[in-house]
PDB file of N, CA and C in Angstrom:
ATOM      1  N   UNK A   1    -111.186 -61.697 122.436  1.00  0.00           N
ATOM      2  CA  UNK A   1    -110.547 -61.918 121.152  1.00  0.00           C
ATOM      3  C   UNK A   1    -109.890 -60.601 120.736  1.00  0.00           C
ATOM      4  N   UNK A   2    -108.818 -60.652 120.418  1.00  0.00           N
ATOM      5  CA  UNK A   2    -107.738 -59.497 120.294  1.00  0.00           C
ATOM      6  C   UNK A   2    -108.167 -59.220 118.586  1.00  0.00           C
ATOM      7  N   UNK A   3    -107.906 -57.924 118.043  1.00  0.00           N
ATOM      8  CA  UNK A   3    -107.560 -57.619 116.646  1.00  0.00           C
ATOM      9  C   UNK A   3    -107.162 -58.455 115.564  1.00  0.00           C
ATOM     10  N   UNK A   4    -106.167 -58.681 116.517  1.00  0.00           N
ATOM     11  CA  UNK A   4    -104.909 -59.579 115.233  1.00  0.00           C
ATOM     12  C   UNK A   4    -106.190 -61.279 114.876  1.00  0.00           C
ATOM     13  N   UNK A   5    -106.253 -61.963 116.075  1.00  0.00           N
ATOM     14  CA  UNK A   5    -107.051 -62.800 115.972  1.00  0.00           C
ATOM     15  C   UNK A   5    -108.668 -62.996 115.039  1.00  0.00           C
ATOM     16  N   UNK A   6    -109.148 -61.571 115.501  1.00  0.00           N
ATOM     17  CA  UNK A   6    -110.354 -61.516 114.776  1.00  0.00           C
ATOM     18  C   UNK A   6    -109.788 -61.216 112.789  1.00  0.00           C
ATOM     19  N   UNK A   7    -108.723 -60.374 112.942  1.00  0.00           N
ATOM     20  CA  UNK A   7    -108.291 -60.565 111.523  1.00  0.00           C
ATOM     21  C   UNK A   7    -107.858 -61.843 110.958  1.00  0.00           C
ATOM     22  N   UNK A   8    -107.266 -62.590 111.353  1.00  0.00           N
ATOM     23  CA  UNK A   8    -106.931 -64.355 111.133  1.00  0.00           C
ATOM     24  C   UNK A   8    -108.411 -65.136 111.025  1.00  0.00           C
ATOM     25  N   UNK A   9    -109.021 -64.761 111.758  1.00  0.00           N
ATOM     26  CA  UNK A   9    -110.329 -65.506 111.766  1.00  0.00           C
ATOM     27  C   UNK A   9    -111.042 -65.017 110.376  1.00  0.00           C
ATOM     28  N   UNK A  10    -110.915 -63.365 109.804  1.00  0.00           N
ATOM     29  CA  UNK A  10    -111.619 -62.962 108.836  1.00  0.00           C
ATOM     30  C   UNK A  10    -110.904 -63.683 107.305  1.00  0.00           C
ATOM     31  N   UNK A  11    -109.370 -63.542 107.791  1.00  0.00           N
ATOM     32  CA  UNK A  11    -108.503 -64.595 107.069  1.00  0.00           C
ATOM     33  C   UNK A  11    -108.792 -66.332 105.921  1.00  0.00           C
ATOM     34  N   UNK A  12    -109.400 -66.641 106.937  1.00  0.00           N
ATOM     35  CA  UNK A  12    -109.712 -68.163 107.481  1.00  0.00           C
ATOM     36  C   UNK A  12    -111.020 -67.674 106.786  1.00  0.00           C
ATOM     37  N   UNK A  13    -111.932 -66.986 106.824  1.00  0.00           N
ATOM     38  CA  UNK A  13    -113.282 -67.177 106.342  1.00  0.00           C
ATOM     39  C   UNK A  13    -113.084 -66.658 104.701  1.00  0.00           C
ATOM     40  N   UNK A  14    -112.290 -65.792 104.343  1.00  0.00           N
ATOM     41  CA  UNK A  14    -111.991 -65.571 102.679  1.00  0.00           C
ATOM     42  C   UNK A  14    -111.363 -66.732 101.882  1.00  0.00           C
ATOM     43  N   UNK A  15    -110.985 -67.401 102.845  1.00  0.00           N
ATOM     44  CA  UNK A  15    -109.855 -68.066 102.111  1.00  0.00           C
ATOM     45  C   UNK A  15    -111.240 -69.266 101.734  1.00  0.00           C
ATOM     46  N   UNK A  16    -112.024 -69.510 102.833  1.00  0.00           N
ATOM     47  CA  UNK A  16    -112.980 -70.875 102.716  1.00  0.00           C
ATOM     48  C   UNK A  16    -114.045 -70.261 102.055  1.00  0.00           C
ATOM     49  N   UNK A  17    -114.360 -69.432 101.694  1.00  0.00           N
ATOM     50  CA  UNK A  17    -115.141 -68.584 100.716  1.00  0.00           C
ATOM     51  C   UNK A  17    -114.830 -68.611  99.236  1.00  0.00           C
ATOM     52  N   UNK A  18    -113.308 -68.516  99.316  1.00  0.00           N
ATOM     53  CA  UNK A  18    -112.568 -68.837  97.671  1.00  0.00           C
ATOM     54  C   UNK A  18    -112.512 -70.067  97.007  1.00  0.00           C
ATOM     55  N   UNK A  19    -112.604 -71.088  98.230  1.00  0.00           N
ATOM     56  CA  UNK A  19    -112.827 -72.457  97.848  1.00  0.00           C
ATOM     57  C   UNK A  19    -113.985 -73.020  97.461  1.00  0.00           C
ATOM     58  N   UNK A  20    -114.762 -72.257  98.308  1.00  0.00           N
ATOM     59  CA  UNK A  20    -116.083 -72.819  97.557  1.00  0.00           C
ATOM     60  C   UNK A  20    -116.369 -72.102  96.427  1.00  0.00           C
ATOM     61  N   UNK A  21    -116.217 -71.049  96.287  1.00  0.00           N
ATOM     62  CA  UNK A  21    -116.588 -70.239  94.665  1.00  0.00           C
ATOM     63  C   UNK A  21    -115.538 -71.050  93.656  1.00  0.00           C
ATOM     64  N   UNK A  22    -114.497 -71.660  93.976  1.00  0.00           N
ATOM     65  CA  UNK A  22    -114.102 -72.161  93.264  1.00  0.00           C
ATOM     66  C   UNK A  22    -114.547 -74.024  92.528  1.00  0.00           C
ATOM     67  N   UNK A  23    -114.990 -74.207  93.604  1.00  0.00           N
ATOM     68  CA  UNK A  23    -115.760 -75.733  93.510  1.00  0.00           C
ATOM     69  C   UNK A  23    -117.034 -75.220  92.953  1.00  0.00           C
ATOM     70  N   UNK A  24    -117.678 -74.331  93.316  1.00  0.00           N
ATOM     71  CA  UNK A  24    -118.901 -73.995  92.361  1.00  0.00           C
ATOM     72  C   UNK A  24    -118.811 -73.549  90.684  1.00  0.00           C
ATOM     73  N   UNK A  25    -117.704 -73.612  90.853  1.00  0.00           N
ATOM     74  CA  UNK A  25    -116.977 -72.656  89.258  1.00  0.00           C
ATOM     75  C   UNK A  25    -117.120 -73.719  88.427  1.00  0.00           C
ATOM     76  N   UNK A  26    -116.290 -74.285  89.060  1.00  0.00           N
ATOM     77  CA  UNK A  26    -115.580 -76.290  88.602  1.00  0.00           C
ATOM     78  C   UNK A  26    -116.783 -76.889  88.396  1.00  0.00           C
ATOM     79  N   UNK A  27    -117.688 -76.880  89.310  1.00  0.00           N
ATOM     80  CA  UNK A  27    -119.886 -77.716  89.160  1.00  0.00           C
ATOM     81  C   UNK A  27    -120.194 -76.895  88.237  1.00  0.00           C
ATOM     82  N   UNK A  28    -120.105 -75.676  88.152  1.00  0.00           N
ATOM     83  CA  UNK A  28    -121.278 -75.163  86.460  1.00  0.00           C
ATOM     84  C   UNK A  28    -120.255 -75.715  85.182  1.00  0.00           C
ATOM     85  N   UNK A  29    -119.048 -76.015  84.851  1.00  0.00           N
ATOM     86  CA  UNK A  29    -118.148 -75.869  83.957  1.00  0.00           C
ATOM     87  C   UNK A  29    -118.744 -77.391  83.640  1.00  0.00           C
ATOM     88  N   UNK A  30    -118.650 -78.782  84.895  1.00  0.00           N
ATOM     89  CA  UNK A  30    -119.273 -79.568  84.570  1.00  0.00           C
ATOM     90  C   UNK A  30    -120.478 -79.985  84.254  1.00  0.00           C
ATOM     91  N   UNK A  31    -121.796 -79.106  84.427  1.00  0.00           N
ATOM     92  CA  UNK A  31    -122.963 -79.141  84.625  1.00  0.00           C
ATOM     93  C   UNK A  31    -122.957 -78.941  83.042  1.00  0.00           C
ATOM     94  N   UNK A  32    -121.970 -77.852  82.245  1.00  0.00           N
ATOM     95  CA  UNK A  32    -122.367 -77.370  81.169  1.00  0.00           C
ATOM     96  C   UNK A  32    -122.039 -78.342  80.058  1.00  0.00           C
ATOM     97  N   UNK A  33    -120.589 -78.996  80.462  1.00  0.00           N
ATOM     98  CA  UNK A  33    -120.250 -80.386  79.655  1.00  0.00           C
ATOM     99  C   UNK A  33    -121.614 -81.211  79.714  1.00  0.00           C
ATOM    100  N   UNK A  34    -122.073 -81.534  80.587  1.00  0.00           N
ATOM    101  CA  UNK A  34    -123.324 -82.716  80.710  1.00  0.00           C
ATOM    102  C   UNK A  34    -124.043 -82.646  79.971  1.00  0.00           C
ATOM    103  N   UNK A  35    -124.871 -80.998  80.171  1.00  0.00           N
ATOM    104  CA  UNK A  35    -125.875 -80.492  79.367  1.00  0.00           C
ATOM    105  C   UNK A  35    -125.763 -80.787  78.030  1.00  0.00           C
ATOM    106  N   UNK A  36    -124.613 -80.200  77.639  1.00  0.00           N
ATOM    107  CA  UNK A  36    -123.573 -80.118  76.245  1.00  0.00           C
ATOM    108  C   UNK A  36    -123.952 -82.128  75.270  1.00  0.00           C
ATOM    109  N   UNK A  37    -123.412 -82.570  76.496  1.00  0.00           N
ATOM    110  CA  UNK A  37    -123.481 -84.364  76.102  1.00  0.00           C
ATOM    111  C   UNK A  37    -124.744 -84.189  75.552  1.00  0.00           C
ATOM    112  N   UNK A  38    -125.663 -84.472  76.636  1.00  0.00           N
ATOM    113  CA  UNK A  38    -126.784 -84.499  76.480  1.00  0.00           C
ATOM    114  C   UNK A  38    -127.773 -83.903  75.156  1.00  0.00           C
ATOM    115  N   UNK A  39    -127.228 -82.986  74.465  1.00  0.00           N
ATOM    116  CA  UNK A  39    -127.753 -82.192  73.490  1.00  0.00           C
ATOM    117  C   UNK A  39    -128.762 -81.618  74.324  1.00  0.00           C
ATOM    118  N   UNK A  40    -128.635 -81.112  75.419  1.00  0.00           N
ATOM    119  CA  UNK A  40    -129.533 -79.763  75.586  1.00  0.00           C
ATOM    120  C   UNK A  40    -128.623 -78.144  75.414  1.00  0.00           C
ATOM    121  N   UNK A  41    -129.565 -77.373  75.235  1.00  0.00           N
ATOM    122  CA  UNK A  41    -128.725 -75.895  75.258  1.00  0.00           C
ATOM    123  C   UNK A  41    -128.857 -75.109  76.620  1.00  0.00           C
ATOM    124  N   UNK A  42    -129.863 -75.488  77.275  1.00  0.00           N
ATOM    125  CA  UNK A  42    -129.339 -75.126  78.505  1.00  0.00           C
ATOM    126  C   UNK A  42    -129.847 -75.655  79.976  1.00  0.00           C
ATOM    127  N   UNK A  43    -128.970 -75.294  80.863  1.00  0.00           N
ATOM    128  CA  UNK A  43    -129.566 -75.956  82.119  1.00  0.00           C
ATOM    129  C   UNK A  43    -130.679 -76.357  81.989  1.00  0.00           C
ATOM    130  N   UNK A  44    -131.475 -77.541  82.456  1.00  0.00           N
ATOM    131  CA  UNK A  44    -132.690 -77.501  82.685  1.00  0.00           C
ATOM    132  C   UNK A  44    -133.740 -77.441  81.425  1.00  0.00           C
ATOM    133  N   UNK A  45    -133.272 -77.782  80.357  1.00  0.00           N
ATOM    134  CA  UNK A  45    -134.195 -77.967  79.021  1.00  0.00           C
ATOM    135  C   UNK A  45    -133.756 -79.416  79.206  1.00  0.00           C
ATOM    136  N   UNK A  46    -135.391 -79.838  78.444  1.00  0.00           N
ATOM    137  CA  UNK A  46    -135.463 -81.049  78.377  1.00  0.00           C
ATOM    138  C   UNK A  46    -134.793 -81.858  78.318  1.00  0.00           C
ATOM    139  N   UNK A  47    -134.665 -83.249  78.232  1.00  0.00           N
ATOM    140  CA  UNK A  47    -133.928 -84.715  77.727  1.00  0.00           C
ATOM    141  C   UNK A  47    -133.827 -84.358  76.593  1.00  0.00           C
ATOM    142  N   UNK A  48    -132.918 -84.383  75.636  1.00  0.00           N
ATOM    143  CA  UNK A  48    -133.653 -85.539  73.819  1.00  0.00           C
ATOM    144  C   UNK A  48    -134.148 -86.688  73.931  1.00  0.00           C
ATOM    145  N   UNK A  49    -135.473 -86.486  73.322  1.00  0.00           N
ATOM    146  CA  UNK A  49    -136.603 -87.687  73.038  1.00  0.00           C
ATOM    147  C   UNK A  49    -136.138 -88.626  72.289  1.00  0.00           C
ATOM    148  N   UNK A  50    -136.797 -89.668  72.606  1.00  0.00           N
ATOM    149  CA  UNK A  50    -135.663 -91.227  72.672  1.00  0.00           C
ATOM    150  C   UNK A  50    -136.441 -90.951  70.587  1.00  0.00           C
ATOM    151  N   UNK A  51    -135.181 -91.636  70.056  1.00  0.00           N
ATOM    152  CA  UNK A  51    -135.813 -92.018  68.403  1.00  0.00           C
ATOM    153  C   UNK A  51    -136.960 -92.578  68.108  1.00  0.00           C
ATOM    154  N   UNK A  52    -137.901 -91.520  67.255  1.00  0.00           N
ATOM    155  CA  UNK A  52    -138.498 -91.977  66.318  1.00  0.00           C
ATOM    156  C   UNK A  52    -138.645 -93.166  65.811  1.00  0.00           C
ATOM    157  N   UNK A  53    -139.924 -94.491  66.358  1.00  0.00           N
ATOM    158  CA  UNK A  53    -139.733 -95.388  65.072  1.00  0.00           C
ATOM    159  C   UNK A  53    -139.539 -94.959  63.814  1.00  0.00           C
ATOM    160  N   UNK A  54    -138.809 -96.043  62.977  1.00  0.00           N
ATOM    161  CA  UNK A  54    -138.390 -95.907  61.782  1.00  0.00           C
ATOM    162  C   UNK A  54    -139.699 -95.979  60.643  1.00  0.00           C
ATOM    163  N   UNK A  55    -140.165 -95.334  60.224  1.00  0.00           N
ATOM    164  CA  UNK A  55    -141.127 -95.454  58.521  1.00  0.00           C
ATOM    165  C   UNK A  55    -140.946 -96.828  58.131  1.00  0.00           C
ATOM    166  N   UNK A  56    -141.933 -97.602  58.009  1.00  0.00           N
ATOM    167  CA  UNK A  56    -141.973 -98.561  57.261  1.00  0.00           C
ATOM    168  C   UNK A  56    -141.664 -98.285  55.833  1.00  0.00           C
ATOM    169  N   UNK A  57    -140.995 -98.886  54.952  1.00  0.00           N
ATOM    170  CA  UNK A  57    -140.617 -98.781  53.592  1.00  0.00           C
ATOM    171  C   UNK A  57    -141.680 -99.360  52.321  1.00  0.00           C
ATOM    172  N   UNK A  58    -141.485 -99.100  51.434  1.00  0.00           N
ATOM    173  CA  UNK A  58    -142.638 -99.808  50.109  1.00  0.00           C
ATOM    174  C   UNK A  58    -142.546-101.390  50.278  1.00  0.00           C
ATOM    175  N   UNK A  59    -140.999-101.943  50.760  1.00  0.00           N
ATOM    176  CA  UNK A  59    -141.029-103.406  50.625  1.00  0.00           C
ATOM    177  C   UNK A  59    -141.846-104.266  51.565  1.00  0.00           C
ATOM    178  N   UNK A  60    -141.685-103.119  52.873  1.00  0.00           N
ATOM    179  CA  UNK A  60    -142.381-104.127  53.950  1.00  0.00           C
ATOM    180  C   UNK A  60    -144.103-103.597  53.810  1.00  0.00           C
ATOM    181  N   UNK A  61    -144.625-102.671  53.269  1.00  0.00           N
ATOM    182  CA  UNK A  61    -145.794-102.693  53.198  1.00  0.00           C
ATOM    183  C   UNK A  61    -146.135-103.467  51.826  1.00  0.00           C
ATOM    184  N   UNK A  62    -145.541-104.061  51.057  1.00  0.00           N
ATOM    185  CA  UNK A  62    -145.810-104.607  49.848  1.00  0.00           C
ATOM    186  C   UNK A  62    -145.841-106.193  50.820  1.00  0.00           C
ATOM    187  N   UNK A  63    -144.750-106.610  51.303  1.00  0.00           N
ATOM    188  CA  UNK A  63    -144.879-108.194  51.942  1.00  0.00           C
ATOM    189  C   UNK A  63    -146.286-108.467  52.524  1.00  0.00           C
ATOM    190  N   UNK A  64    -146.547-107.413  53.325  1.00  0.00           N
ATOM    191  CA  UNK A  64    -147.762-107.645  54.515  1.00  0.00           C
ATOM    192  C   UNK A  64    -149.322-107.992  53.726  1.00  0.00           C
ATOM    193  N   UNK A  65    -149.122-106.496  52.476  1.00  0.00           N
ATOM    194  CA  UNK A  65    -150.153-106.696  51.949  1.00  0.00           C
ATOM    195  C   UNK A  65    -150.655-107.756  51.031  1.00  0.00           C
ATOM    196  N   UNK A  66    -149.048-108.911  50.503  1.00  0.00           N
ATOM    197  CA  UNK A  66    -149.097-109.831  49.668  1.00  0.00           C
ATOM    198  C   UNK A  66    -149.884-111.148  50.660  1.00  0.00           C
ATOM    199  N   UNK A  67    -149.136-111.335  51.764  1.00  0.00           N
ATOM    200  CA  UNK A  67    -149.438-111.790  53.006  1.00  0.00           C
ATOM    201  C   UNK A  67    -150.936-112.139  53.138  1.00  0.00           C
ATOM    202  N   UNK A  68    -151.402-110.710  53.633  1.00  0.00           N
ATOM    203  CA  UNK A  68    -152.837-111.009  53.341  1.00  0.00           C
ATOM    204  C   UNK A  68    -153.747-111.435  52.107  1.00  0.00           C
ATOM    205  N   UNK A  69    -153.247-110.685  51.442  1.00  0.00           N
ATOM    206  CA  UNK A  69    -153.475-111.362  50.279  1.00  0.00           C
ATOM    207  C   UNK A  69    -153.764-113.049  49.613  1.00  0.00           C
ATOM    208  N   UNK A  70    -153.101-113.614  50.025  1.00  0.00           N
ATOM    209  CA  UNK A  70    -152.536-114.822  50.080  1.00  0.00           C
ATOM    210  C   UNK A  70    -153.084-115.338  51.118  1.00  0.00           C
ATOM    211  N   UNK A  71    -153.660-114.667  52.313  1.00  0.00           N
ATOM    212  CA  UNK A  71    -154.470-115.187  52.723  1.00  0.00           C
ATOM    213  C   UNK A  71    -156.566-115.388  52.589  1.00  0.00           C
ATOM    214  N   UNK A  72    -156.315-115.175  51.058  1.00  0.00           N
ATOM    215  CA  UNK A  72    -157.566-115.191  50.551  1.00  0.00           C
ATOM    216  C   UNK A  72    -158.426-114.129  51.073  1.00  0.00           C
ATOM    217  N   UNK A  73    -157.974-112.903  50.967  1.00  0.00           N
ATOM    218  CA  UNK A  73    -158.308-111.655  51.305  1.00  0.00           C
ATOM    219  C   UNK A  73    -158.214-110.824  50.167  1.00  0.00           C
ATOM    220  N   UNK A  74    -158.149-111.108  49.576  1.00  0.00           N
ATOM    221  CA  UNK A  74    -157.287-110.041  48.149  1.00  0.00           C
ATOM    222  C   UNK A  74    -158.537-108.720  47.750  1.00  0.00           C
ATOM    223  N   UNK A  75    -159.837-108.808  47.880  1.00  0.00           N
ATOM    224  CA  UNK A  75    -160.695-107.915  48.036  1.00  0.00           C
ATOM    225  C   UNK A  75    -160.549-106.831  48.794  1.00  0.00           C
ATOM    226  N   UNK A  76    -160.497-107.478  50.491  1.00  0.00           N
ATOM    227  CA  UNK A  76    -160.117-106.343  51.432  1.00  0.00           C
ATOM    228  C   UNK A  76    -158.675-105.830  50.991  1.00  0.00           C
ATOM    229  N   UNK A  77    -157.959-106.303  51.051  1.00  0.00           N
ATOM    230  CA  UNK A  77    -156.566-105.799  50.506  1.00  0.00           C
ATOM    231  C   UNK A  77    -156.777-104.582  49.131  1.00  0.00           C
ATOM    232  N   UNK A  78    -157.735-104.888  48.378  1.00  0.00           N
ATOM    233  CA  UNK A  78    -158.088-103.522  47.101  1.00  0.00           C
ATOM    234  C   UNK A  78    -158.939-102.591  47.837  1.00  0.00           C
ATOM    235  N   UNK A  79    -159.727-102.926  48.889  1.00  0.00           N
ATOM    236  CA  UNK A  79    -160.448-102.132  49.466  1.00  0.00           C
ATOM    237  C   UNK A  79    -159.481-101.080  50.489  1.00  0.00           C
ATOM    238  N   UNK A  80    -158.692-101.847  51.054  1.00  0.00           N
ATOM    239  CA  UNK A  80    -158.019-100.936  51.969  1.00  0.00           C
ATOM    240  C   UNK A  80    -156.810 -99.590  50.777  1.00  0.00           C
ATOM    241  N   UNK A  81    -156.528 -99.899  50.337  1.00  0.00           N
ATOM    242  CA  UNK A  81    -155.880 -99.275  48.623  1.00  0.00           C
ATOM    243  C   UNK A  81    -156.757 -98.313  48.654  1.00  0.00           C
ATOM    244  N   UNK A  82    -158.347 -98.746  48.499  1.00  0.00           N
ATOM    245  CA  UNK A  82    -159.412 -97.616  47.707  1.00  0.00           C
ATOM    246  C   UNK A  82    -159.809 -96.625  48.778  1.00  0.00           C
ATOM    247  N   UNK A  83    -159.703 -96.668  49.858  1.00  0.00           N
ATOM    248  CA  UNK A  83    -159.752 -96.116  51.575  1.00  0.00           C
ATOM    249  C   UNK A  83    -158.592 -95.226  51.236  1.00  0.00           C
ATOM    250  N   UNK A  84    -157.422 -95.160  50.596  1.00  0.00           N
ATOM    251  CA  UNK A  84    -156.643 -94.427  50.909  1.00  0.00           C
ATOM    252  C   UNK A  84    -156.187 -93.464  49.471  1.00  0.00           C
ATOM    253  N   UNK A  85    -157.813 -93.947  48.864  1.00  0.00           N
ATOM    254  CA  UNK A  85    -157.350 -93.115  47.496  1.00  0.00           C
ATOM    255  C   UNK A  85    -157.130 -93.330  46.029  1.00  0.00           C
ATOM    256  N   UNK A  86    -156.444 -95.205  46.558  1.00  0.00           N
ATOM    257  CA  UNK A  86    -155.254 -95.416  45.825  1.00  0.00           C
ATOM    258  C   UNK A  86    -156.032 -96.807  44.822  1.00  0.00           C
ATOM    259  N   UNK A  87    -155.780 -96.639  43.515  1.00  0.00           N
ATOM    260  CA  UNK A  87    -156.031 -98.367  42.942  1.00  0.00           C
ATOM    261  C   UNK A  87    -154.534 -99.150  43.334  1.00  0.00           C
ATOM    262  N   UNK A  88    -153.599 -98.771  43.033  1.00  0.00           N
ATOM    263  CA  UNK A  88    -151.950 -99.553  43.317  1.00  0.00           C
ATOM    264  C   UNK A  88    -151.375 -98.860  44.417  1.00  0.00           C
ATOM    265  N   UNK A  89    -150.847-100.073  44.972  1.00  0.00           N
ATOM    266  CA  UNK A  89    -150.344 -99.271  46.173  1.00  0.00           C
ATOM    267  C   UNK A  89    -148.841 -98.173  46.421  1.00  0.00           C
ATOM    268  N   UNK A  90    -148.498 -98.739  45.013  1.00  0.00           N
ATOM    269  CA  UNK A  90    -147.396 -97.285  44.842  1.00  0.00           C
ATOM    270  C   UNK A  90    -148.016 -96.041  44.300  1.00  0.00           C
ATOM    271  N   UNK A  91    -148.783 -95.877  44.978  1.00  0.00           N
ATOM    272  CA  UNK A  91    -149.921 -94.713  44.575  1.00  0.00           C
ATOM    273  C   UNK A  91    -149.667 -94.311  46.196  1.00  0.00           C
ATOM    274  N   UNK A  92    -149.688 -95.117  46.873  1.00  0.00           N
ATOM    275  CA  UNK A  92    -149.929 -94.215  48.085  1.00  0.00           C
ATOM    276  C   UNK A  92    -148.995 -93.835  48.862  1.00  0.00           C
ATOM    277  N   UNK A  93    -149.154 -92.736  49.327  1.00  0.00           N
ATOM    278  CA  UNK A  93    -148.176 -92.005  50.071  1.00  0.00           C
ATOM    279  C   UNK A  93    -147.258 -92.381  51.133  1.00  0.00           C
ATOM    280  N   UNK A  94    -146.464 -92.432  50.985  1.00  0.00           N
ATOM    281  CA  UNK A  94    -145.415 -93.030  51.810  1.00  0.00           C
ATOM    282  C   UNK A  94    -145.582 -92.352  53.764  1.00  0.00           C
ATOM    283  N   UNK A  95    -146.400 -91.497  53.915  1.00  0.00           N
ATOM    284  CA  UNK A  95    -146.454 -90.964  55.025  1.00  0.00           C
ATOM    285  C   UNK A  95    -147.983 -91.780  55.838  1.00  0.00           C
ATOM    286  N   UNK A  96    -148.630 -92.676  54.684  1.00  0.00           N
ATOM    287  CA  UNK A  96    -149.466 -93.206  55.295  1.00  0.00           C
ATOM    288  C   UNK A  96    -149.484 -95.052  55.108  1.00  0.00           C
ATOM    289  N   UNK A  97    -147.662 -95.119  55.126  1.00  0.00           N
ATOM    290  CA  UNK A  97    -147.925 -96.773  55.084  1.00  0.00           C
ATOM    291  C   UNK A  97    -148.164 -97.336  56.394  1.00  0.00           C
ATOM    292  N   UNK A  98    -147.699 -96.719  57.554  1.00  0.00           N
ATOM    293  CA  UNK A  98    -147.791 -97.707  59.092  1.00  0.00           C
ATOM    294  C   UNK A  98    -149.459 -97.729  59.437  1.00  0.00           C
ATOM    295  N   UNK A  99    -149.915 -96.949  58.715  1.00  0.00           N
ATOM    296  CA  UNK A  99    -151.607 -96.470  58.792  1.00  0.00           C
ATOM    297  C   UNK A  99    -152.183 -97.852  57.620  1.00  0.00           C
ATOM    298  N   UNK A 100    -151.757 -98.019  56.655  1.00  0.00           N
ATOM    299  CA  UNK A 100    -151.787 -98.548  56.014  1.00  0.00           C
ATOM    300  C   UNK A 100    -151.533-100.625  56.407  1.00  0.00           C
ATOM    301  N   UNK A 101    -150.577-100.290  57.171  1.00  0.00           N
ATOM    302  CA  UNK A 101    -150.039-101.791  57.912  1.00  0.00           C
ATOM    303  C   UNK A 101    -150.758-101.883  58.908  1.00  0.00           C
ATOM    304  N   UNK A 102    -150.894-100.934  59.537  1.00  0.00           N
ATOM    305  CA  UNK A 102    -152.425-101.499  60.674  1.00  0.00           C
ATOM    306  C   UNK A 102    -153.201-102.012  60.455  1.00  0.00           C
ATOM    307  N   UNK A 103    -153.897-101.247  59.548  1.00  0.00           N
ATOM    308  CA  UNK A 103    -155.467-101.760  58.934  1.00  0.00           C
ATOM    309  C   UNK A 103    -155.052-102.975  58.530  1.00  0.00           C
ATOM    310  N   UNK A 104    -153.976-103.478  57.550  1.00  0.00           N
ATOM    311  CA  UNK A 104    -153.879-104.596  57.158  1.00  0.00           C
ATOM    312  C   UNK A 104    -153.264-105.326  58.312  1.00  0.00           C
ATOM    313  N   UNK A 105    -152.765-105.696  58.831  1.00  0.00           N
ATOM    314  CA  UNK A 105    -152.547-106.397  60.225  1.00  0.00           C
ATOM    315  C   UNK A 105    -154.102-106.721  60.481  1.00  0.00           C
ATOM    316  N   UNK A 106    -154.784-105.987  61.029  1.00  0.00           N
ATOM    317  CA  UNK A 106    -156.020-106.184  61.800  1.00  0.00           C
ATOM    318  C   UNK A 106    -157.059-107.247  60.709  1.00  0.00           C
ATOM    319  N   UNK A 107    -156.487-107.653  59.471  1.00  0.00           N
ATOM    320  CA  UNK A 107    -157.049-108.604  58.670  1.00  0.00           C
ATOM    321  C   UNK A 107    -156.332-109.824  58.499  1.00  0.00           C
ATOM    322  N   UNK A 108    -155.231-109.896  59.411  1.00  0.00           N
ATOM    323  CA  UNK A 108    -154.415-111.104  59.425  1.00  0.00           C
ATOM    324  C   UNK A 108    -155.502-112.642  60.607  1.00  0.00           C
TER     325      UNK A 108
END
């Protein structure tokens, strides 16, 4: 292999060297859009965690508890109230109604 040749050959290997740094350039630029979609901040941090059930509201813990109620329960229904503190149930804290709908569920 002559000079000139081995220089063409060194040629040939920069040039396929530039291409791939360039396709790797082009994969992080897209990797970072993805990430970006995704709401992560960087490579390799987590998913976003799928939503939060939603808080039950005063109306739907007022139905459930009428519910039972109505189902000739109306005692346990003041009892579960007095468990949480509360004589009326707009007394109780809105951070403990699904806690609140359990217990009453489990008397349906």
């Amino acid at each position: 292999m002559t000079i000139t040749e081995i220089g063409n050959e060194l040629v040939n290997i920069a040039e396929t060297l530039a291409r791939v740094i360039s396709e790797l350039t082009s994969l992080a630029g897209s990797v970072t859009k993805l990430s970006t979609a995704l709401g992560a901040d960087e490579v390799g941090s987590p998913a976003p965690k799928a939503p939060q059930k939603k808080a039950p509201e005063l109306a739907e813990v007022r139905a459930l508890l009428a519910e039972v109620s109505r189902g000739g329960k109306t005692a346990e229904v003041k009892k579960l109230l007095e468990s949480h503190g509360c004589e009326k149930l707009s007394e109780v804290e809105s951070e403990f109604y699904e806690e609140l709908m359990e217990e009453a569920r489990a008397l349906l």
